[in-house]
C-alpha atoms as a PDB file:
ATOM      1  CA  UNK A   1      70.948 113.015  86.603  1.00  0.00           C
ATOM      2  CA  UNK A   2      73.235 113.861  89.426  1.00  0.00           C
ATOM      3  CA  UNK A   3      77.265 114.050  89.516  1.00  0.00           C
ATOM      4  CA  UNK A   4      78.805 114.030  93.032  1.00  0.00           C
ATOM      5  CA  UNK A   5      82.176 113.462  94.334  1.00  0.00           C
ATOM      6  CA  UNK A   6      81.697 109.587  95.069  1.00  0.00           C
ATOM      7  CA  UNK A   7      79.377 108.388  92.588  1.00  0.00           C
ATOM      8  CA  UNK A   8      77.223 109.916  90.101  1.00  0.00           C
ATOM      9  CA  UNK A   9      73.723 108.604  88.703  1.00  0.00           C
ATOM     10  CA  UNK A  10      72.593 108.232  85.021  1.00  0.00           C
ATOM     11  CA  UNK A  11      69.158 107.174  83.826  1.00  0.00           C
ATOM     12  CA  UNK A  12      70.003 105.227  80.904  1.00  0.00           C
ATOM     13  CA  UNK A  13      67.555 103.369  77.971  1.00  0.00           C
ATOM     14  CA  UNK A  14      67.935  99.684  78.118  1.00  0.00           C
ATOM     15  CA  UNK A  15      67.410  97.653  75.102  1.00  0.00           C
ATOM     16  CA  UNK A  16      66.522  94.322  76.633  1.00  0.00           C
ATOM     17  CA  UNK A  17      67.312  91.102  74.614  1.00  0.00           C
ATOM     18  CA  UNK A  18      63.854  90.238  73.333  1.00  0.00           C
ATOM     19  CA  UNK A  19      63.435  93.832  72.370  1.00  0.00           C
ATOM     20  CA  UNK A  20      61.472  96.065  75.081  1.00  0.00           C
ATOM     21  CA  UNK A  21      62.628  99.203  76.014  1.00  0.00           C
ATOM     22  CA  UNK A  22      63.215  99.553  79.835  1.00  0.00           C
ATOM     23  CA  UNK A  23      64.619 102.481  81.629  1.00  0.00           C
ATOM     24  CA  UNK A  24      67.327 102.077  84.585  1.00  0.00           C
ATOM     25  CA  UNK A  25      68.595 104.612  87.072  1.00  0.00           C
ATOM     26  CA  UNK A  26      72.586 103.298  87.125  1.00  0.00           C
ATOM     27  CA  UNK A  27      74.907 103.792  89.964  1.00  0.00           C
ATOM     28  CA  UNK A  28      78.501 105.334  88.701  1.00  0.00           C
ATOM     29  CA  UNK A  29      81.426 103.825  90.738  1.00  0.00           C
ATOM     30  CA  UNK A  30      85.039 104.223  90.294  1.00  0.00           C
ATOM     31  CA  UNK A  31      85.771 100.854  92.125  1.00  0.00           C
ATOM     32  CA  UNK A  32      86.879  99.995  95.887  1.00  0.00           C
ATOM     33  CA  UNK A  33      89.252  98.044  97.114  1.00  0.00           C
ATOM     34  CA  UNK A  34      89.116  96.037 100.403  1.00  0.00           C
ATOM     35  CA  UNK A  35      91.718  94.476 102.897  1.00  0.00           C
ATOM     36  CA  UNK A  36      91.937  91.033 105.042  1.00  0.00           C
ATOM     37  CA  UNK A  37      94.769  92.061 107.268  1.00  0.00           C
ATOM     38  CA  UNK A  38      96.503  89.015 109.292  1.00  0.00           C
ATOM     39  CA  UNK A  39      98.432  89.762 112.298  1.00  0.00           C
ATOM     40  CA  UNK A  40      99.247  86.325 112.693  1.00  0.00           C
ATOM     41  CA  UNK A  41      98.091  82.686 110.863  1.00  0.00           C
ATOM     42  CA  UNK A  42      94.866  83.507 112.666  1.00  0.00           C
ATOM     43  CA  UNK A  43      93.709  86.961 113.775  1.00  0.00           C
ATOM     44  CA  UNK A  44      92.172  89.330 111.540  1.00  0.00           C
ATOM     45  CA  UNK A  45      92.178  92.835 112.010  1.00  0.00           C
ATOM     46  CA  UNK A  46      88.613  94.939 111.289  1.00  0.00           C
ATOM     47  CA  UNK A  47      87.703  98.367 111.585  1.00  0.00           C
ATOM     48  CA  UNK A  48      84.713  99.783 113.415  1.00  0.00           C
ATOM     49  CA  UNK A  49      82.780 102.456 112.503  1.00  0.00           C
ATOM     50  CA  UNK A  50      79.232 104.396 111.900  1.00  0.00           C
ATOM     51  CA  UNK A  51      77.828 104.146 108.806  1.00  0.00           C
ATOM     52  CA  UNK A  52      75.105 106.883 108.149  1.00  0.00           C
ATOM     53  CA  UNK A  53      73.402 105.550 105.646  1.00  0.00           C
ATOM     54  CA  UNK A  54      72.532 102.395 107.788  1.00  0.00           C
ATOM     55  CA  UNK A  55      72.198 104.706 111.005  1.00  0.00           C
ATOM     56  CA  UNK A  56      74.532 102.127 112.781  1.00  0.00           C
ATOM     57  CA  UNK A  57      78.117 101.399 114.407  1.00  0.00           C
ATOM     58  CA  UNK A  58      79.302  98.094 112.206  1.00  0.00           C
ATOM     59  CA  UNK A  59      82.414  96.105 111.954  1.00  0.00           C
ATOM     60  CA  UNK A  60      84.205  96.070 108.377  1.00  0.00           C
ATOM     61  CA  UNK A  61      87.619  94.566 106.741  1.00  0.00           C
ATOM     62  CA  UNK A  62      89.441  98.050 106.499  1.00  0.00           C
ATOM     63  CA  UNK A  63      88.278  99.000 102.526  1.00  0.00           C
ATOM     64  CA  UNK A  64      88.120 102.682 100.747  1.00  0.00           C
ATOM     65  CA  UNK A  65      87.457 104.284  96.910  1.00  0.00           C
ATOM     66  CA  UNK A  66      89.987 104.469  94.215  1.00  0.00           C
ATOM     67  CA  UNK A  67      91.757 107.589  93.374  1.00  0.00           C
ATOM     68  CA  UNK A  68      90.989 108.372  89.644  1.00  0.00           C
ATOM     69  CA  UNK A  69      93.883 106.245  87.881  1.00  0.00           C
ATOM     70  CA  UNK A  70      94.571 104.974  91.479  1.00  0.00           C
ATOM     71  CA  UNK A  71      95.624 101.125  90.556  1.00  0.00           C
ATOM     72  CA  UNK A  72      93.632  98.679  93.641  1.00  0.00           C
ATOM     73  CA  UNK A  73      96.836  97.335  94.619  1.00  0.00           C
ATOM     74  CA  UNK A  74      97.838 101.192  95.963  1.00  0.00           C
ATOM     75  CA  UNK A  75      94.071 101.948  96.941  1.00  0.00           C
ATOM     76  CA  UNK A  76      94.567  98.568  99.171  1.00  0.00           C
ATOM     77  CA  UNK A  77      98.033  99.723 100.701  1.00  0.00           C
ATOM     78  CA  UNK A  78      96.972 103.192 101.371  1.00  0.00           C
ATOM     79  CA  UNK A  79      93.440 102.017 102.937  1.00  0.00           C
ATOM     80  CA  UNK A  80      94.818  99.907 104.860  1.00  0.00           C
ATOM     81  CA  UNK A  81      97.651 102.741 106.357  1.00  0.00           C
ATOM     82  CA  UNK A  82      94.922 105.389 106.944  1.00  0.00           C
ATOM     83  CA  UNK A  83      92.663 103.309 108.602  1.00  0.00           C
ATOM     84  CA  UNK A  84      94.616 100.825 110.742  1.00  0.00           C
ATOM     85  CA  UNK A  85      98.083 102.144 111.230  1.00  0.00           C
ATOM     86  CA  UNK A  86      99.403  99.274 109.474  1.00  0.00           C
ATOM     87  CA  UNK A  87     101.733  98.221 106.232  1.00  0.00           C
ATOM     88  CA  UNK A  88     101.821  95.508 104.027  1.00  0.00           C
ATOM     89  CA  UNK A  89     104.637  93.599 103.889  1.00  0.00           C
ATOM     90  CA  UNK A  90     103.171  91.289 101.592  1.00  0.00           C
ATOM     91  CA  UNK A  91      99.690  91.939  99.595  1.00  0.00           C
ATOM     92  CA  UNK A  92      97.776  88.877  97.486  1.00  0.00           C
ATOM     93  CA  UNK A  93      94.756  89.499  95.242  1.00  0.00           C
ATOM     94  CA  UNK A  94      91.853  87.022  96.528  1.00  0.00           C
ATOM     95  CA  UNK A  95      89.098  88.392  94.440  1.00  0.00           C
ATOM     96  CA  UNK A  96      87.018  91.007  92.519  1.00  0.00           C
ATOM     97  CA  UNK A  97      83.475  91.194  93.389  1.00  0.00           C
ATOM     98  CA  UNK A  98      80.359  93.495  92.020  1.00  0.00           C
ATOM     99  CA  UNK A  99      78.563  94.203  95.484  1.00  0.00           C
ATOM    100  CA  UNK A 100      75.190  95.789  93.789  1.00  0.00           C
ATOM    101  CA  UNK A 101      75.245  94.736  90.235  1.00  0.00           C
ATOM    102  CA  UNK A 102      71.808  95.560  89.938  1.00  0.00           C
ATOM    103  CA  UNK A 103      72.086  99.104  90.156  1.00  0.00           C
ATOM    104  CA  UNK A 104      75.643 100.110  90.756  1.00  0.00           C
ATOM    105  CA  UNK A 105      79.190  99.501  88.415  1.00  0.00           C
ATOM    106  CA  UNK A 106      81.221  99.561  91.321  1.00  0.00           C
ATOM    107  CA  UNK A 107      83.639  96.772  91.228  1.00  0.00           C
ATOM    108  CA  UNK A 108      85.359  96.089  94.620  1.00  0.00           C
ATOM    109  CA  UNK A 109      88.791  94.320  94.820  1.00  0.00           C
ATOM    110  CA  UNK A 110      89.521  92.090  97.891  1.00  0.00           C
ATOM    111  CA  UNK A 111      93.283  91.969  98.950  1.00  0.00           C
ATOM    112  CA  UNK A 112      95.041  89.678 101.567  1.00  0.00           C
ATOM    113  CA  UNK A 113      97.615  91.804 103.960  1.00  0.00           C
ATOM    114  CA  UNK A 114     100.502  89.671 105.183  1.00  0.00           C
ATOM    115  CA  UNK A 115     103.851  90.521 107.209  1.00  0.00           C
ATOM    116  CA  UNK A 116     101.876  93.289 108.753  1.00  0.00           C
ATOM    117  CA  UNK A 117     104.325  96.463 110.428  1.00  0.00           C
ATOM    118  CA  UNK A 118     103.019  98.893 112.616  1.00  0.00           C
ATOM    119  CA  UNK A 119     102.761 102.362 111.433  1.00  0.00           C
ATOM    120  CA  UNK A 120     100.401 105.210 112.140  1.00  0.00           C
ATOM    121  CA  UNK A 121      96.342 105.865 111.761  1.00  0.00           C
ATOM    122  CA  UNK A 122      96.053 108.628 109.444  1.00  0.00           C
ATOM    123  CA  UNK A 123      92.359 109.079 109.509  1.00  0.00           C
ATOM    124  CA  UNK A 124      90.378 111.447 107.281  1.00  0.00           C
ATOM    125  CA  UNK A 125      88.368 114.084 108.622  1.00  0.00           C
ATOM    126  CA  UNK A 126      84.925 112.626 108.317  1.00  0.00           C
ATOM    127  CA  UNK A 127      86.392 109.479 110.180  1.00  0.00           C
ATOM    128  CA  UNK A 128      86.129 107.962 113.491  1.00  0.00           C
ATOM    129  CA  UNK A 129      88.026 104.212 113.096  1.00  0.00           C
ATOM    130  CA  UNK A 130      88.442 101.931 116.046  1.00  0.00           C
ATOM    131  CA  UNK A 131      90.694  98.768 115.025  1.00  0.00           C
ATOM    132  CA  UNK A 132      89.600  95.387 116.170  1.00  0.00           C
ATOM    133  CA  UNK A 133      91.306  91.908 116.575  1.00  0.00           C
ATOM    134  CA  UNK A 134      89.846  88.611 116.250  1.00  0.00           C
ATOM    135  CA  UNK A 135      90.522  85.217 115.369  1.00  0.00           C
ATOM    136  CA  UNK A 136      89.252  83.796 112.209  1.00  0.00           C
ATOM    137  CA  UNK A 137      87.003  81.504 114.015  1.00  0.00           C
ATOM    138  CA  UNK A 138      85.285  84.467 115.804  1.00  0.00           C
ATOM    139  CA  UNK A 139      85.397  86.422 112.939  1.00  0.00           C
ATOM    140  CA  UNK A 140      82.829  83.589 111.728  1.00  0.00           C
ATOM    141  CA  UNK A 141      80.889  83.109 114.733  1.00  0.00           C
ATOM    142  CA  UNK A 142      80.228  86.663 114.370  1.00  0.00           C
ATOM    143  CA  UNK A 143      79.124  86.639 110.653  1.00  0.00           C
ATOM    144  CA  UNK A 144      77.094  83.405 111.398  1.00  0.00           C
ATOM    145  CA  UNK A 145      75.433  85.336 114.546  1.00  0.00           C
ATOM    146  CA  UNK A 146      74.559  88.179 112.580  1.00  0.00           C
ATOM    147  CA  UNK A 147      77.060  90.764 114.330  1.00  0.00           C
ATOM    148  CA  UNK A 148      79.103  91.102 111.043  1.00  0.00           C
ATOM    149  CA  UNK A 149      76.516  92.279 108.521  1.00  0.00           C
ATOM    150  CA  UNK A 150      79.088  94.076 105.711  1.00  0.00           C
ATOM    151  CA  UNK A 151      78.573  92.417 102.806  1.00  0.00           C
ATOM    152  CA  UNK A 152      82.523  92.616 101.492  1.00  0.00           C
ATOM    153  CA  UNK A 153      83.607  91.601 104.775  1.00  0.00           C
ATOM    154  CA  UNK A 154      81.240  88.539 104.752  1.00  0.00           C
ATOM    155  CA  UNK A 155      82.346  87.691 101.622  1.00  0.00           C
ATOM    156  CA  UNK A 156      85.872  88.344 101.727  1.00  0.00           C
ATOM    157  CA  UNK A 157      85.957  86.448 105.515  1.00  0.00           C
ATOM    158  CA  UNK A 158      83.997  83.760 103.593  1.00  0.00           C
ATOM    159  CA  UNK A 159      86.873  83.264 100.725  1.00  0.00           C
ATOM    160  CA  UNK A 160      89.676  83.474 102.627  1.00  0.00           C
ATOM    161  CA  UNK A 161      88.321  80.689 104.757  1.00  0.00           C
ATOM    162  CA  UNK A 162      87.366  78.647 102.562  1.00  0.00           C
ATOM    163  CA  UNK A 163      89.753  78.630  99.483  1.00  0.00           C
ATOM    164  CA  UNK A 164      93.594  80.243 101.284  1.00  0.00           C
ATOM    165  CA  UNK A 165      93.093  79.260 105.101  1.00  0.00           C
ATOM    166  CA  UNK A 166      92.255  76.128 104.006  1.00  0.00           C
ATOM    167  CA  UNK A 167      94.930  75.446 102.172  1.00  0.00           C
ATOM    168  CA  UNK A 168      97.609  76.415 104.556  1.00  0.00           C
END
């Protein structure tokens, strides 16, 4: 149906279990990594920007779209340079979520940035980044108040918190 450089969309014939025909308009992703970058035991760094498709200014864990063949680990590294100016000295897989199984394939890959060294923003064109600070416990007053609304960095706030902070 339509082929762009992000995603493309196919309308596809499902055969449904107990045998009726259905047809779906499916969402082509290649996949997205996503970044919970720790300054220190406790502060988070986030990214702010406008998001035209939701006509509004949010605040997001730094993320971006594989390459083709791009592996998530280096889709996470270089994300995380461009966007925030910073390197991982040390990068953990937390977990790989679908954020829109219903009508998208895109499979997004949450990272956790450690032993963070300064580099430089290297923003795209399109982009406009400010980098925020916060602690972890703001960073859930703000999802709990309804100031974070992203659902990756909701969920990827959410794990860290409760299955690795926890356990430190």
């Amino acid at each position: 149906v339509y082929r762009g450089k992000a995603v493309s969309v196919k309308r596809e014939v499902v055969q449904l279990p107990y045998g009726k025909r259905i047809y779906r308009e499916v969402v082509i992703h290649r996949g997205a990594s996503a970044i919970i970058p720790l300054k220190s035991d406790n502060e988070i760094i986030f990214v702010k920007q406008y998001r035209h498709p939701i006509g509004e200014t949010i605040l997001e864990i730094p993320a971006g779209t594989l390459k083709p063949g791009e592996d998530p680990e280096e889709c996470a590294r270089r994300e995380l340079e461009e966007e925030t100016g910073y390197r991982a000295g040390e990068l953990t897989h937390l977990i790989t979520i679908y954020p829109s199984p219903g009508y998208s394939s895109e499979k997004l890959y949450i990272y956790l940035a450690k032993n963070l060294k300064r580099g430089a923003q290297s923003l795209e064109l399109d982009e406009d980044i400010s980098v925020i600070s916060m602690s972890l416990e703001e960073a859930l007053k703000a999802i709990e108040s309804g100031r974070i609304r992203d659902a990756k960095t909701i969920a990827g706030v959410l794990y860290y918190s409760a299955f690795v902070n926890s356990r430190l």
